[in-house]
C-alpha atoms as a PDB file:
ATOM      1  CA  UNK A   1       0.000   0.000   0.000  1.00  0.00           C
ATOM      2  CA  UNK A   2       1.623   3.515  -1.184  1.00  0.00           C
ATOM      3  CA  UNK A   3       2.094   6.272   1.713  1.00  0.00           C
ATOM      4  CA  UNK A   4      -0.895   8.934   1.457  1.00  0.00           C
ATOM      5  CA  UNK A   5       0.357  11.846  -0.711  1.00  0.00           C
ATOM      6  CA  UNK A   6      -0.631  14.588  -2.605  1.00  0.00           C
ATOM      7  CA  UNK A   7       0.309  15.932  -6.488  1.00  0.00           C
ATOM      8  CA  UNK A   8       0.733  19.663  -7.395  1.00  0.00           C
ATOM      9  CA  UNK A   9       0.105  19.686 -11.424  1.00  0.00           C
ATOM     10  CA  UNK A  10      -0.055  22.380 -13.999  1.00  0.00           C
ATOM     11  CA  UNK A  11      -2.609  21.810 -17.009  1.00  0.00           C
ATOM     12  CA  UNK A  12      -3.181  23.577 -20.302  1.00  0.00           C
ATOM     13  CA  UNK A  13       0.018  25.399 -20.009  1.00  0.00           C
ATOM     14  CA  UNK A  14      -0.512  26.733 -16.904  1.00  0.00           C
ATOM     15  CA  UNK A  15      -3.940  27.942 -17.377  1.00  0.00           C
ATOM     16  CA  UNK A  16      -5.248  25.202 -14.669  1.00  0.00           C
ATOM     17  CA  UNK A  17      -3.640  24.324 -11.380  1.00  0.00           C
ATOM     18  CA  UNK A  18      -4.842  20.891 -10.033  1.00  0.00           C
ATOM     19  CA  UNK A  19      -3.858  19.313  -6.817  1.00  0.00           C
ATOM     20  CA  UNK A  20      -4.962  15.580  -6.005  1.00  0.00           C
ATOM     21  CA  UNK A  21      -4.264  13.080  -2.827  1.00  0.00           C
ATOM     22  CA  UNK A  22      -5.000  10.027  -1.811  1.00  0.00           C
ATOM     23  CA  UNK A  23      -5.850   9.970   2.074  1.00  0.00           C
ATOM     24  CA  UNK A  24      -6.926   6.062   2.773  1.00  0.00           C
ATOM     25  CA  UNK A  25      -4.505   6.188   6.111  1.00  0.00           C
ATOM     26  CA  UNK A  26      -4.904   9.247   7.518  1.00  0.00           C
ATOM     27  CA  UNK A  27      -8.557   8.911   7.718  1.00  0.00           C
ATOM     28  CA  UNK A  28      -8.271   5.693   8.459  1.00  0.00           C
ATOM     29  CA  UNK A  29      -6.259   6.908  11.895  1.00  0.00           C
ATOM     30  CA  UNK A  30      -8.601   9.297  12.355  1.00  0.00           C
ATOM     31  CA  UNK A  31     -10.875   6.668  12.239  1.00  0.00           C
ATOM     32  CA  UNK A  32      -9.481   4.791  14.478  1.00  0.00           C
ATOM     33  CA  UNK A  33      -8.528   7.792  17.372  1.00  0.00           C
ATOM     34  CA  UNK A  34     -12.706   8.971  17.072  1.00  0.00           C
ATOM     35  CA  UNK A  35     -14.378   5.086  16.126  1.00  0.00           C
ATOM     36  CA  UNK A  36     -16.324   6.929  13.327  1.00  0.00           C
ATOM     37  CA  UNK A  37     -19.314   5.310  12.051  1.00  0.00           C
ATOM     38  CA  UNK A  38     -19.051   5.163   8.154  1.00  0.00           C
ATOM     39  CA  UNK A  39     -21.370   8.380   7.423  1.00  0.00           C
ATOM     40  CA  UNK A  40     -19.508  10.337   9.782  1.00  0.00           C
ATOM     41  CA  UNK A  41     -16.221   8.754   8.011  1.00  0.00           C
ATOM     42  CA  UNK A  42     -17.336   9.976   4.871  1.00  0.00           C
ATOM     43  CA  UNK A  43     -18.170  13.369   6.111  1.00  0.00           C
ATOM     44  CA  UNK A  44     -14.759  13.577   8.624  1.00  0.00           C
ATOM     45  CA  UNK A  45     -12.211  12.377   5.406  1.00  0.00           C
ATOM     46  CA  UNK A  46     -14.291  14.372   2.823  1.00  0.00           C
ATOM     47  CA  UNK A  47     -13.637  17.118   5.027  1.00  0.00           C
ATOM     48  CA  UNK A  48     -10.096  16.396   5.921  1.00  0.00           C
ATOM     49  CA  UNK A  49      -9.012  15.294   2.671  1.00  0.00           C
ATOM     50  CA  UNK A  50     -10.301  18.767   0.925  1.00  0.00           C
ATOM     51  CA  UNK A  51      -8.477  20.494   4.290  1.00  0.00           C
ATOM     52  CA  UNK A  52      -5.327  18.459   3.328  1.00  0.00           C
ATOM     53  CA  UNK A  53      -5.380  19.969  -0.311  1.00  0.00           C
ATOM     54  CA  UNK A  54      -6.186  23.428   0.576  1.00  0.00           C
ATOM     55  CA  UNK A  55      -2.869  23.014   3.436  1.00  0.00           C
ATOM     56  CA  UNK A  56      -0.641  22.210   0.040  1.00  0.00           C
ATOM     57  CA  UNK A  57      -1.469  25.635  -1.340  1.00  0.00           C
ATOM     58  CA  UNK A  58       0.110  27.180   1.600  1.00  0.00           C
ATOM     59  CA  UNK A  59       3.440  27.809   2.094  1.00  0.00           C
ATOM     60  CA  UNK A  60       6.143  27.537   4.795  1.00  0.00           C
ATOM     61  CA  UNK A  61       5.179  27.791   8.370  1.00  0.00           C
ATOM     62  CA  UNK A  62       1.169  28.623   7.433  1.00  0.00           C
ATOM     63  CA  UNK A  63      -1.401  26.421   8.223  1.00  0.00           C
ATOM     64  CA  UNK A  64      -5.307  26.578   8.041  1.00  0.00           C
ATOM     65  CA  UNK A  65      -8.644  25.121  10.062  1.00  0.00           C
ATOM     66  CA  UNK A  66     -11.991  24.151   8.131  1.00  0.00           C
ATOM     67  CA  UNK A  67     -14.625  24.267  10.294  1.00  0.00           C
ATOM     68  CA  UNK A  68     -17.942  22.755   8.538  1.00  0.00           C
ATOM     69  CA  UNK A  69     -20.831  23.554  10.875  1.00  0.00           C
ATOM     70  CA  UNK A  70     -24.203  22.279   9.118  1.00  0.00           C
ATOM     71  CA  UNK A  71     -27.584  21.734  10.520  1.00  0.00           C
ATOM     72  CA  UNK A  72     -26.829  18.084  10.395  1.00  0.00           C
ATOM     73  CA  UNK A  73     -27.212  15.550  13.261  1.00  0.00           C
ATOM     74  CA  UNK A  74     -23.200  15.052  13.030  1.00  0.00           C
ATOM     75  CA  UNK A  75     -22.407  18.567  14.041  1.00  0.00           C
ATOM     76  CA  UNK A  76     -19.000  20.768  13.726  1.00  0.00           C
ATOM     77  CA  UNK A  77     -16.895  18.969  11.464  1.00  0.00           C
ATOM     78  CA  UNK A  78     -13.083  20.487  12.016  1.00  0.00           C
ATOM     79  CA  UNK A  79     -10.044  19.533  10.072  1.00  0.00           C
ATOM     80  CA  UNK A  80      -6.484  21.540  10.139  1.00  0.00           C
ATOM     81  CA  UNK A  81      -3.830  21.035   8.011  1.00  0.00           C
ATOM     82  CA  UNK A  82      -0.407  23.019   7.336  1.00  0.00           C
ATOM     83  CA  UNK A  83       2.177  23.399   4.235  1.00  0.00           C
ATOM     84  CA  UNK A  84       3.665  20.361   5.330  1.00  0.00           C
ATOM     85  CA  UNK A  85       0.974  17.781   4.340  1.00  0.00           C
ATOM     86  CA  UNK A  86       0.150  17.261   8.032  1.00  0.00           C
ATOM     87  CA  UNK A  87      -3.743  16.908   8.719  1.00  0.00           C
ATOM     88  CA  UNK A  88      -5.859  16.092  11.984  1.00  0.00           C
ATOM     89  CA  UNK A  89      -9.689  16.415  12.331  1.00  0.00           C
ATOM     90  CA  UNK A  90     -12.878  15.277  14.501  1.00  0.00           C
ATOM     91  CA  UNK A  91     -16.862  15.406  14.358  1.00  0.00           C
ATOM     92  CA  UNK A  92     -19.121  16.175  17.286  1.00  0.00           C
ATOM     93  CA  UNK A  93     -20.674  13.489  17.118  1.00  0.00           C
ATOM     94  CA  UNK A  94     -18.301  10.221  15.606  1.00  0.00           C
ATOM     95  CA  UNK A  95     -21.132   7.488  15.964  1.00  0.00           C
ATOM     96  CA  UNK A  96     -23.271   9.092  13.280  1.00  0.00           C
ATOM     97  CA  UNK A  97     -24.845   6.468  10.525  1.00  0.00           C
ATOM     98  CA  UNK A  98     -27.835   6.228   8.178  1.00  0.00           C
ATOM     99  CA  UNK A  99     -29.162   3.301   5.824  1.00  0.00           C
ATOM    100  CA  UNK A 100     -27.114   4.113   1.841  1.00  0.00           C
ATOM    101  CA  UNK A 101     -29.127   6.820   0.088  1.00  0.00           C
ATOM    102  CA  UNK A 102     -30.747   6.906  -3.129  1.00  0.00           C
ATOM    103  CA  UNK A 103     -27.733   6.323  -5.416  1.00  0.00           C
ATOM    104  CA  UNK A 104     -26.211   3.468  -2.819  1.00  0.00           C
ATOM    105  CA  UNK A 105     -24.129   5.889  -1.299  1.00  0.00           C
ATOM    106  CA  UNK A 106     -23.144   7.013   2.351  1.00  0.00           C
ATOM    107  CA  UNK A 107     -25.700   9.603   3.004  1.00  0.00           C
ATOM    108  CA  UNK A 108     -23.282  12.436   4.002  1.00  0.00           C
ATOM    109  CA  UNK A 109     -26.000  15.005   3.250  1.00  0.00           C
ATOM    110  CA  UNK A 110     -28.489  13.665   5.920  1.00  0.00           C
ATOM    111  CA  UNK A 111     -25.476  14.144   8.622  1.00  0.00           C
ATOM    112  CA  UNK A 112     -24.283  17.565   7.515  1.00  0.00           C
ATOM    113  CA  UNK A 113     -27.362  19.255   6.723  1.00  0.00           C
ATOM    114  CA  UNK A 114     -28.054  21.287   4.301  1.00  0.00           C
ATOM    115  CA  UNK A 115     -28.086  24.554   6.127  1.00  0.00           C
ATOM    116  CA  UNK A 116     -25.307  26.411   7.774  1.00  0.00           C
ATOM    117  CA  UNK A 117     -21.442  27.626   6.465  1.00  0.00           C
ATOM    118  CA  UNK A 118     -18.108  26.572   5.647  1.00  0.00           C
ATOM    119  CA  UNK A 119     -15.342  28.826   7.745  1.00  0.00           C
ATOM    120  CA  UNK A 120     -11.658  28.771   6.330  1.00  0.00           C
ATOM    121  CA  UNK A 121      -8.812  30.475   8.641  1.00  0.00           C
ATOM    122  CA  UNK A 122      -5.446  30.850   7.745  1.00  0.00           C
ATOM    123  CA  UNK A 123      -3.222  31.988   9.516  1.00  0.00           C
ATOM    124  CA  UNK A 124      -0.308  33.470   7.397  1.00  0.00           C
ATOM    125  CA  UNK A 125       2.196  33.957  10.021  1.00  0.00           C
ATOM    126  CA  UNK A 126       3.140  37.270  11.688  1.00  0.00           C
ATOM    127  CA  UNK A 127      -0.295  36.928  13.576  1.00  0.00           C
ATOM    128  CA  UNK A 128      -1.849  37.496  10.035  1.00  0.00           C
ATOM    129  CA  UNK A 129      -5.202  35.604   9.593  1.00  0.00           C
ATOM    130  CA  UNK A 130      -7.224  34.996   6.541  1.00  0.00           C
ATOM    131  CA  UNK A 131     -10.778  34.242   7.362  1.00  0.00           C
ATOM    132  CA  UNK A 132     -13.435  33.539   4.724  1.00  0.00           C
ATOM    133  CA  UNK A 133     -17.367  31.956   5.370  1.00  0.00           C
ATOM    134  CA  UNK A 134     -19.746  30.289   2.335  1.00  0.00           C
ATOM    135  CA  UNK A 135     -22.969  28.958   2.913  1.00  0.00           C
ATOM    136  CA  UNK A 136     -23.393  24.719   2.587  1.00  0.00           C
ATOM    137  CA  UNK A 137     -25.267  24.476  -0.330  1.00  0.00           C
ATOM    138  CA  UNK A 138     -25.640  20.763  -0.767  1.00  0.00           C
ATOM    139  CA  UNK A 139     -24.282  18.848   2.299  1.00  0.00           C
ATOM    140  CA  UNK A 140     -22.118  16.662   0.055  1.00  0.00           C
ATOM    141  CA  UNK A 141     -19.007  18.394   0.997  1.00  0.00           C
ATOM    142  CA  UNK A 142     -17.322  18.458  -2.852  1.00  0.00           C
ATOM    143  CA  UNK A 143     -20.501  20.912  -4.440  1.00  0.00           C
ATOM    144  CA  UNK A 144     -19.711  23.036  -0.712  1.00  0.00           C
ATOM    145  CA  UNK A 145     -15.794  23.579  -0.490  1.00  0.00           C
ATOM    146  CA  UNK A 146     -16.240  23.932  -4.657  1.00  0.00           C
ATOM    147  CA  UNK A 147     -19.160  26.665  -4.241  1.00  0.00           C
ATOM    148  CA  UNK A 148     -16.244  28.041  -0.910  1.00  0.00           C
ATOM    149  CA  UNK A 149     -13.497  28.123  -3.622  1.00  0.00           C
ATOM    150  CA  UNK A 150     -15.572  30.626  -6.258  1.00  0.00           C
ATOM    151  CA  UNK A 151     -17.738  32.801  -3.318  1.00  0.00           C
ATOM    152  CA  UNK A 152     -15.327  33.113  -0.898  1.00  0.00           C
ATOM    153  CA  UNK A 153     -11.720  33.325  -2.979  1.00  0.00           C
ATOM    154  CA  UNK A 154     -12.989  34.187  -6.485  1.00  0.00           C
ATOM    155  CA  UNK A 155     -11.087  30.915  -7.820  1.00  0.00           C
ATOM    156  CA  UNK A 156     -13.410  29.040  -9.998  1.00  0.00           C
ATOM    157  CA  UNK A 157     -12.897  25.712  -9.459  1.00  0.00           C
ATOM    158  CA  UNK A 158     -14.146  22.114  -8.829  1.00  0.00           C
ATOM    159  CA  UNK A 159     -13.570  19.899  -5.794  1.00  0.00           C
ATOM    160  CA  UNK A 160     -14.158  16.292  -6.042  1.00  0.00           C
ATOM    161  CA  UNK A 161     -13.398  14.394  -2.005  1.00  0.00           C
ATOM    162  CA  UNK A 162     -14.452  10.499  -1.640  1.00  0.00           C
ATOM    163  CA  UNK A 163     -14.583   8.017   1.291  1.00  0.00           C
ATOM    164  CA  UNK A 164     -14.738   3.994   0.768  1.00  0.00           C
ATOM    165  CA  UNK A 165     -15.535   2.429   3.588  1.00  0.00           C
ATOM    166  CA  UNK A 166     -15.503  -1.457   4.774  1.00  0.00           C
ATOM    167  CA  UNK A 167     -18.050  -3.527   6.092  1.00  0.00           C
ATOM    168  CA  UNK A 168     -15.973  -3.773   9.299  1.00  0.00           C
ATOM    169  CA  UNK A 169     -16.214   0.299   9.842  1.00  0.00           C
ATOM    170  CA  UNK A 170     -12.466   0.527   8.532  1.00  0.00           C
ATOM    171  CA  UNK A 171     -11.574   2.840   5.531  1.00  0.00           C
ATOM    172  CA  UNK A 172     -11.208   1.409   2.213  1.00  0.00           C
ATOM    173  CA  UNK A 173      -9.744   4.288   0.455  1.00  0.00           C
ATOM    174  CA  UNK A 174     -10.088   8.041   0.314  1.00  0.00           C
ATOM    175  CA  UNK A 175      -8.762  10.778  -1.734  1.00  0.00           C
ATOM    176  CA  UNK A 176      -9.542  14.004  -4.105  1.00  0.00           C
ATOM    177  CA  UNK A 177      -8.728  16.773  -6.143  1.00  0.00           C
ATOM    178  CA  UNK A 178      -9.041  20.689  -6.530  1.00  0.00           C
ATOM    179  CA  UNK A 179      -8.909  21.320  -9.941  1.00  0.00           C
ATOM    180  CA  UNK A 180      -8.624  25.423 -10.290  1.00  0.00           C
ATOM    181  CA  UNK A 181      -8.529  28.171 -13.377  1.00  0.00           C
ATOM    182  CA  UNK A 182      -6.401  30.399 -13.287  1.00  0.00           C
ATOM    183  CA  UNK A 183      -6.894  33.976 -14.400  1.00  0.00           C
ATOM    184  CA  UNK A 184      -6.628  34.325 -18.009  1.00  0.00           C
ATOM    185  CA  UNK A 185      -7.657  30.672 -18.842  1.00  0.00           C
ATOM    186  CA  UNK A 186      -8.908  31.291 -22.318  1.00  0.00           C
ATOM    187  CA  UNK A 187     -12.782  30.538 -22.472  1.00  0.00           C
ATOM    188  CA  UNK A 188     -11.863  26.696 -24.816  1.00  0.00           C
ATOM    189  CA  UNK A 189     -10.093  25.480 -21.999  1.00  0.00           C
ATOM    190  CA  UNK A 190     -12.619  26.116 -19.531  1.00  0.00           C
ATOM    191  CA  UNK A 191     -14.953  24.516 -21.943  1.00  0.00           C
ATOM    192  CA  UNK A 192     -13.428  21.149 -22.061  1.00  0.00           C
ATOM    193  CA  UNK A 193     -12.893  21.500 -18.384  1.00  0.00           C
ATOM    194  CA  UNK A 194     -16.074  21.739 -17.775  1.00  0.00           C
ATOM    195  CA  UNK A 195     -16.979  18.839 -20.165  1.00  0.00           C
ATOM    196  CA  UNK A 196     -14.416  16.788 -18.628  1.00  0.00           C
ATOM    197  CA  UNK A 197     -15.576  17.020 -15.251  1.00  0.00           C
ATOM    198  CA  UNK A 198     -19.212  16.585 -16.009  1.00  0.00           C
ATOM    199  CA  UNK A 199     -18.064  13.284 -17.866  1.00  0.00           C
ATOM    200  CA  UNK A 200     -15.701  12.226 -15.439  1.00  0.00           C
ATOM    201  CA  UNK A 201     -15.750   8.633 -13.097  1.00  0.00           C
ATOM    202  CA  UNK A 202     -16.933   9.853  -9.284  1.00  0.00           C
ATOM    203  CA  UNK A 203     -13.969  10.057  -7.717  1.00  0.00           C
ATOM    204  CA  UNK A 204     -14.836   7.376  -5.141  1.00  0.00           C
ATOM    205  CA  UNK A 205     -15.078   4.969  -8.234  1.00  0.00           C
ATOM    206  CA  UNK A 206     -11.806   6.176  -9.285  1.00  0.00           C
ATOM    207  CA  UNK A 207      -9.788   5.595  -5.902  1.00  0.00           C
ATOM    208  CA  UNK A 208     -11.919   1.918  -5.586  1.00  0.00           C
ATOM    209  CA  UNK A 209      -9.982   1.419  -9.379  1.00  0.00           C
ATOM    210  CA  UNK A 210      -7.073   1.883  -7.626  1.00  0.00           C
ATOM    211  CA  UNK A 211      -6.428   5.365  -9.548  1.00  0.00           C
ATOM    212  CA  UNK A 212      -3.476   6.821  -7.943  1.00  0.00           C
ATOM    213  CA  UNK A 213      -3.445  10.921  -7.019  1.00  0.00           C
ATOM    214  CA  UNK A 214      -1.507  11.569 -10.966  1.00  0.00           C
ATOM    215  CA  UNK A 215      -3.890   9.090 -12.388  1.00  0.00           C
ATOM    216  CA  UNK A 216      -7.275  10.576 -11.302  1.00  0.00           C
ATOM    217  CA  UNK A 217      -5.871  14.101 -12.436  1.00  0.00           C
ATOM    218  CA  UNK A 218      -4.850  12.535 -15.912  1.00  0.00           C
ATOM    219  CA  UNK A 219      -8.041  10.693 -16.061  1.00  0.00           C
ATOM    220  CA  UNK A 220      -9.890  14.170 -15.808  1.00  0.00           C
ATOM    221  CA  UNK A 221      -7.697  16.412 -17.579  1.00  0.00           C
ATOM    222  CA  UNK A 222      -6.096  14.241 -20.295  1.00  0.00           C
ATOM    223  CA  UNK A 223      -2.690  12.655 -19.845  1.00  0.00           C
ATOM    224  CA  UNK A 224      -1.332  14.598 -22.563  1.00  0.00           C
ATOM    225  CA  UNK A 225      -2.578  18.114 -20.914  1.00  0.00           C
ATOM    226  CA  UNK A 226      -1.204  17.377 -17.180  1.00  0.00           C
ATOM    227  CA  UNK A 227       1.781  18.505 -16.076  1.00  0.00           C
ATOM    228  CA  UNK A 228       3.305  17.564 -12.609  1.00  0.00           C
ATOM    229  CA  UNK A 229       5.202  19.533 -10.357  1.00  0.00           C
ATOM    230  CA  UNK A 230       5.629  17.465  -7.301  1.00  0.00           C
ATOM    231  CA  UNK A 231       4.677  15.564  -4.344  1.00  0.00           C
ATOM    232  CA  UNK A 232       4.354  16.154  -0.881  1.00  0.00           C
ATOM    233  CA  UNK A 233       3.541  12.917   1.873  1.00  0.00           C
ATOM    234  CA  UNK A 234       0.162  12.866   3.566  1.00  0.00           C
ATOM    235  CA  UNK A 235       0.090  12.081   7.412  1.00  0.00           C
ATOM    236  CA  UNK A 236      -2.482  12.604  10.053  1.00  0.00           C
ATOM    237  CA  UNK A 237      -0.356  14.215  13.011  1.00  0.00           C
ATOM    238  CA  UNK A 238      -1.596  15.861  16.159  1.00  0.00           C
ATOM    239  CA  UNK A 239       0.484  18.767  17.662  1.00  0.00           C
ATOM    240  CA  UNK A 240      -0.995  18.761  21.206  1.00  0.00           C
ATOM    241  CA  UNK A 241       0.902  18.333  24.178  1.00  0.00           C
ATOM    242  CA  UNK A 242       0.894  18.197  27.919  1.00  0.00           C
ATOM    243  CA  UNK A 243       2.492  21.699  28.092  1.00  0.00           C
ATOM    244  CA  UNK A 244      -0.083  23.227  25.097  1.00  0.00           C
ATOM    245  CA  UNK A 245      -2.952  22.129  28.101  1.00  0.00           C
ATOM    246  CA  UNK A 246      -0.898  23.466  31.029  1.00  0.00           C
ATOM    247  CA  UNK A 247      -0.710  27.155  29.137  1.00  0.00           C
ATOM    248  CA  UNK A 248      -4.776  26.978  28.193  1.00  0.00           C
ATOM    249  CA  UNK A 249      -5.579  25.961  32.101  1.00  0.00           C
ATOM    250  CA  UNK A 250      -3.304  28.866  32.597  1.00  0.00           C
ATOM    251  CA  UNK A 251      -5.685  30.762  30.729  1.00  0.00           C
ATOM    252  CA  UNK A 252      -8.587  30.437  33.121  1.00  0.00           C
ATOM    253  CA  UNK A 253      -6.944  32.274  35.933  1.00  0.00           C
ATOM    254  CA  UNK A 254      -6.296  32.024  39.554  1.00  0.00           C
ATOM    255  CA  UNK A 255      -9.493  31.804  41.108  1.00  0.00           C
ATOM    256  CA  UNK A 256     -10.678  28.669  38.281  1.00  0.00           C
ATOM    257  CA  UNK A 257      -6.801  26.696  39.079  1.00  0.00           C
ATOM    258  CA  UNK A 258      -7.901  27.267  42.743  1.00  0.00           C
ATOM    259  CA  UNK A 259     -10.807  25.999  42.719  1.00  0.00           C
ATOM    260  CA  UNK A 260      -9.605  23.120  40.703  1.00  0.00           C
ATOM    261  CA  UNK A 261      -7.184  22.317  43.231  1.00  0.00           C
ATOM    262  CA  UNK A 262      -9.364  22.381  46.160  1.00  0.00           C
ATOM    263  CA  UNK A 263     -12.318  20.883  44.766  1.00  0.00           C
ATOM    264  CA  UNK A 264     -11.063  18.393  41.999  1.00  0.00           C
ATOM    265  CA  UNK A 265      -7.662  17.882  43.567  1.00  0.00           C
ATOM    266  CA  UNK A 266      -6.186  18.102  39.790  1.00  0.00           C
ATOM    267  CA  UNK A 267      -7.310  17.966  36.451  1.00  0.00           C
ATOM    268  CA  UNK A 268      -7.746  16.140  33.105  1.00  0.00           C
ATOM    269  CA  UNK A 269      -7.538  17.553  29.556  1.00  0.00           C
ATOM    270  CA  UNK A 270      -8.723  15.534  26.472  1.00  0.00           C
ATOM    271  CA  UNK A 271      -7.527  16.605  22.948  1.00  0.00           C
ATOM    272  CA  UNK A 272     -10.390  17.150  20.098  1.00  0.00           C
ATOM    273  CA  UNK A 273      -8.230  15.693  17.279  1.00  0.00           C
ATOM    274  CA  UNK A 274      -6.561  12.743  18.944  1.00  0.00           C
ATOM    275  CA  UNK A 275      -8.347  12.187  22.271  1.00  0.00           C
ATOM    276  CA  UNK A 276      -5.259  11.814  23.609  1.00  0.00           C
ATOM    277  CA  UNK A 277      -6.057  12.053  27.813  1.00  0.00           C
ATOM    278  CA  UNK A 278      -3.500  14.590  30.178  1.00  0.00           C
ATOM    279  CA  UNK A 279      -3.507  14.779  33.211  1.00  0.00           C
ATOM    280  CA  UNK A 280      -2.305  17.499  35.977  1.00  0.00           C
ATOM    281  CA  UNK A 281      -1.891  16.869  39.723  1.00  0.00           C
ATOM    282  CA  UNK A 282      -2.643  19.096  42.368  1.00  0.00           C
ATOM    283  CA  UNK A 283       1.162  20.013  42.381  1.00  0.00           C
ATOM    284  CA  UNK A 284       1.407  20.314  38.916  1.00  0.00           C
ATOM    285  CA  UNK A 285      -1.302  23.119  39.532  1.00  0.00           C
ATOM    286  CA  UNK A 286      -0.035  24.709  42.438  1.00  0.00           C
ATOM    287  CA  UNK A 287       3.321  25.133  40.247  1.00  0.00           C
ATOM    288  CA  UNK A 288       1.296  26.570  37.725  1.00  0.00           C
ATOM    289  CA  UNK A 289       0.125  29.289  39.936  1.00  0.00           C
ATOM    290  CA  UNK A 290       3.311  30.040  41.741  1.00  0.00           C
ATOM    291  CA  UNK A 291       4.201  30.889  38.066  1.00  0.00           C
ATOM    292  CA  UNK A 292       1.602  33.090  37.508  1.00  0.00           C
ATOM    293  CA  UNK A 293       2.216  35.226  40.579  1.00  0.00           C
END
């Protein structure tokens, strides 16, 4: 099995940038941290894998968090992701599931909702955040971060995210693409652009074919028209820590620690992403305060 990763292409001499990935095993850890039922694994590595893509457009030290907040009985869905190809993500509620809908797919729809927004931060460095907002227009996650891309950024573009998942709750493959034009794309190549994406295999059909990240883009764009730049490894990673916890406790003030102390005799941190457990003692606590004096 090939390490997740993710493709940077040019197409049509520049005129389209494209960006795949295939995600099976970092959703499949985040899977396995938040026991996901398979609708909310759908909605959670849709989510993250589109997160994933949108990290590879930034650069350096800059990362970003998705927050998807429909009407849905899942509830927030939030994925980060930085420059590096590192993603993490969780849903309020992981044990979300509904019978296949219509077409025989994971109804991701009936757990987001169809009401609510998409929110994008980025931080940029230099305390420097971007923040933009669309409305969900479909639930499906793709249509949403695709309508995000042209309301929200002015790139037109088309976003294609997929889960697989096993009869045994694990994840049989995942992956996607963001296939943008750029300004000046003359209006022939956004013709057969649009032609071959309304033609084009669903992308969960394509990963299930065993399509790999250059593949899918080549099957969309034509092999001939795709030009790759390069590739950048895929890894869920969580950057929490016992000492992140200590300085957001730290953040409550005196009178919260104190009480803490006196009435809990320590406390207990659980991390959204990884649900990783920490835990403080009363003398980690009363250290904590002597520092804050």
């Amino acid at each position: 099995m090939t390490q997740d990763y993710i493709v940077k292409a040019l197409a049509y001499g520049g005129e389209v940038r494209a960006y795949s990935a295939k995600t099976t095993d970092a959703i499949q850890e985040a899977q396995t941290h938040h026991y996901t039922w398979p609708t909310a694994s759908a909605a959670l590595g849709r989510t993250m894998t589109a997160t994933v893509m949108m990290g590879a457009m930034l650069k350096g030290e800059q990362k970003l968090t998705v927050t998807v907040n429909g009407d849905g009985p899942i509830g927030k869905i939030v994925a980060d992701a930085n420059a590096q190809g590192k993603v993490r993500g969780y849903v309020t509620n992981p044990q979300t599931h509904f019978a296949l809908n219509d077409q025989g797919k994971l109804d991701v729809r009936r757990a987001v909702g169809t009401e609510g927004y998409i929110n994008v931060v980025k931080d940029v460095g230099l305390r420097d955040y971007y923040t933009g907002n669309s409305p969900i227009i479909s639930g499906e996650l793709g249509e949403d971060f695709t309508y995000y891309f042209a309301n929200s950024e002015q790139v037109p573009s088309s976003v294609g995210v997929g889960v697989l998942v096993n009869p045994d709750n694990t994840i049989k493959a995942a992956g996607g693409f963001i296939i943008q034009v750029m300004p000046g794309a003359k209006e022939e190549t956004i013709a057969k652009l649009e032609e071959a994406i309304n033609n084009m295999t669903p992308v969960s059909k394509l990963i299930d074919q065993g399509h790999t990240p250059e593949s899918m883009l080549q099957e969309i764009l034509g092999a001939d028209h795709v030009e790759f730049l390069e590739t950048l490894p895929v890894d869920f990673e969580c950057n929490c820590g016992h000492d992140k916890f200590l300085t957001a406790i730290k953040g409550l003030g005196e009178a919260e620690i104190e009480s803490m102390i006196r009435e809990d005799h320590g406390a207990e941190a659980e991390c959204h992403f990884c649900r990783t457990k920490y835990h403080y003692s009363e003398a980690d606590l009363e250290e904590l305060l002597v520092s804050m004096k």
